[in-house]
Protein backbone atom coordinates (compact mmCIF):
# COMPACT_ATOMS: atom_id res chain seq x y z
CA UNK A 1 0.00 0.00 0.00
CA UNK A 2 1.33 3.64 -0.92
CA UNK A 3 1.59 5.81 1.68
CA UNK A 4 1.21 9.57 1.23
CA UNK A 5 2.20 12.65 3.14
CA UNK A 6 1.63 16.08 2.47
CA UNK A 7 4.84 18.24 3.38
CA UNK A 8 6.18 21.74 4.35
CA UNK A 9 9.71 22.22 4.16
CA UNK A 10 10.35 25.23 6.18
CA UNK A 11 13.62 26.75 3.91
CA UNK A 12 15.50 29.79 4.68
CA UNK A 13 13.60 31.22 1.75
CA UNK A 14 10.08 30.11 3.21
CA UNK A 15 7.89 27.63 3.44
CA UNK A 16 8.12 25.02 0.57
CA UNK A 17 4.87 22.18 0.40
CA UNK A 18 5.39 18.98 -1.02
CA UNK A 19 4.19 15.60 -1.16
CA UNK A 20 5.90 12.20 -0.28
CA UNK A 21 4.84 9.11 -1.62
CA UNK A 22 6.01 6.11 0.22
CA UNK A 23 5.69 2.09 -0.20
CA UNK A 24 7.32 -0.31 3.17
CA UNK A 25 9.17 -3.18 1.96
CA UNK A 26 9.35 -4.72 6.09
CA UNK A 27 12.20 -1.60 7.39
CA UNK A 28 13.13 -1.01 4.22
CA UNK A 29 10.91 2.22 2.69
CA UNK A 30 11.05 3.70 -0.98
CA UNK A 31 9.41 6.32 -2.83
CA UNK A 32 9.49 9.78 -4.19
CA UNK A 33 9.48 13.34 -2.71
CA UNK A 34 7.44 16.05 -4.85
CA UNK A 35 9.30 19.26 -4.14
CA UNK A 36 9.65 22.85 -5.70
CA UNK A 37 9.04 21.38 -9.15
CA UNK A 38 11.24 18.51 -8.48
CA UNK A 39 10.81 14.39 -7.97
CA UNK A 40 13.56 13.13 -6.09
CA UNK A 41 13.81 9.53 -5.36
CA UNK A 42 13.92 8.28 -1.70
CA UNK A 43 15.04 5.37 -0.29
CA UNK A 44 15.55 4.33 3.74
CA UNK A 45 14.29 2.81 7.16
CA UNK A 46 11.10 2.66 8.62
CA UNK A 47 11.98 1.10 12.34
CA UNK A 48 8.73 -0.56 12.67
CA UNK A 49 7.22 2.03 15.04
CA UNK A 50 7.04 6.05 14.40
CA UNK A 51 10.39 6.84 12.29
CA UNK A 52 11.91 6.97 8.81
CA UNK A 53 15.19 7.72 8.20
CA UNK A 54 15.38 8.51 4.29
CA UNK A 55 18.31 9.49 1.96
CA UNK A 56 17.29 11.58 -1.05
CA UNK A 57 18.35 14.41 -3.47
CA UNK A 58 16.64 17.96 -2.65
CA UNK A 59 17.05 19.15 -6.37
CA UNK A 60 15.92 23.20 -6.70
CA UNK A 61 16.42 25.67 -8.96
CA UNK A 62 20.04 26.68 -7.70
CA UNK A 63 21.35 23.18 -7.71
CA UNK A 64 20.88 19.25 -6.04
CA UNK A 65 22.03 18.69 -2.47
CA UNK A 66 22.15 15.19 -0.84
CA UNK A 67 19.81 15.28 2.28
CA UNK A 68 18.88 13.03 5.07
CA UNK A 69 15.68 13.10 6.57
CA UNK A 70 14.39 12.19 9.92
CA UNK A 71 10.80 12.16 9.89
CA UNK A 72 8.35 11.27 13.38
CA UNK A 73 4.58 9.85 13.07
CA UNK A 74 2.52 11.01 15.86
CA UNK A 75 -0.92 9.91 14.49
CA UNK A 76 -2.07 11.70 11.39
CA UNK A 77 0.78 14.05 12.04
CA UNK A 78 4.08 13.92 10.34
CA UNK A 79 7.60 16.21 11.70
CA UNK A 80 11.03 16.09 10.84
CA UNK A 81 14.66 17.44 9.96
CA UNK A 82 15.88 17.69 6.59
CA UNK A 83 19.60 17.49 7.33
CA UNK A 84 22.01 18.92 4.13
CA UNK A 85 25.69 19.57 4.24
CA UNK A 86 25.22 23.23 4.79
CA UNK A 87 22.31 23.62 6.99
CA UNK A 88 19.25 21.95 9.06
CA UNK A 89 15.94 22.51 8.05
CA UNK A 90 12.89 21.35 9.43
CA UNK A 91 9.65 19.40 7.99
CA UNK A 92 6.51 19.29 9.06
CA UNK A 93 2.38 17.86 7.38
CA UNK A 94 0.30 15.25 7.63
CA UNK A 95 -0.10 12.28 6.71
CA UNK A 96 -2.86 11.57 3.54
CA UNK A 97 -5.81 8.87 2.85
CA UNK A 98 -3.55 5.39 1.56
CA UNK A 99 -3.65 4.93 -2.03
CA UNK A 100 -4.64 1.14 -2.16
CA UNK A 101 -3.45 -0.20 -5.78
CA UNK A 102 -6.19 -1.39 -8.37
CA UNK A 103 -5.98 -4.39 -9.98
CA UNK A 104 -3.63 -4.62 -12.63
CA UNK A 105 -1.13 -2.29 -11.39
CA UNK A 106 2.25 -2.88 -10.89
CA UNK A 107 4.55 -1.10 -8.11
């Protein structure tokens, strides 16, 4: 099942909303992170109780940056760091009805 999240990244420049789309292999978590134009692939750890740890691109209009993100469930509720070489920025939504797959689709 695809799991969806609707995102703020709160950027020196502003607030930036985006949407992460997520599918749980056991820990193991993939997916892609809508951002400022951008899909950046994710990949990481879900550790089977309120955290993922994900490693991504942040791609914008001045360049790409690798980022690690730290993101907390707290019910429907979704907060988090985006850590990048230069800087620490913080995330914060909620998380979105599941996307169940139809019949016939492949993921």
């Amino acid at each position: 099942m695809k799991e969806l999240y609707e995102l703020i990244l709160h950027s020196q420049l502003g607030p930036r909303p985006g949407l992460l789309s997520l599918l749980r292999h056991g820990p193991d978590v993939s997916g892609t992170l809508s951002l400022a134009g951008y899909e950046n692939s994710v990949s990481g750890q879900w550790d089977g109780v309120r955290t993922f740890t994900l490693l991504h691109p942040l791609r914008t209009a001045v360049g790409t940056h690798q980022c690690r993100s730290v993101l907390t469930l707290a019910g429907e509720t979704i907060t988090g760091t985006a850590e990048l070489e230069e800087c620490t920025m913080c995330w914060s939504g909620r998380r979105l009805p599941a996307i169940e797959p139809k019949e016939g689709d492949c993921e």
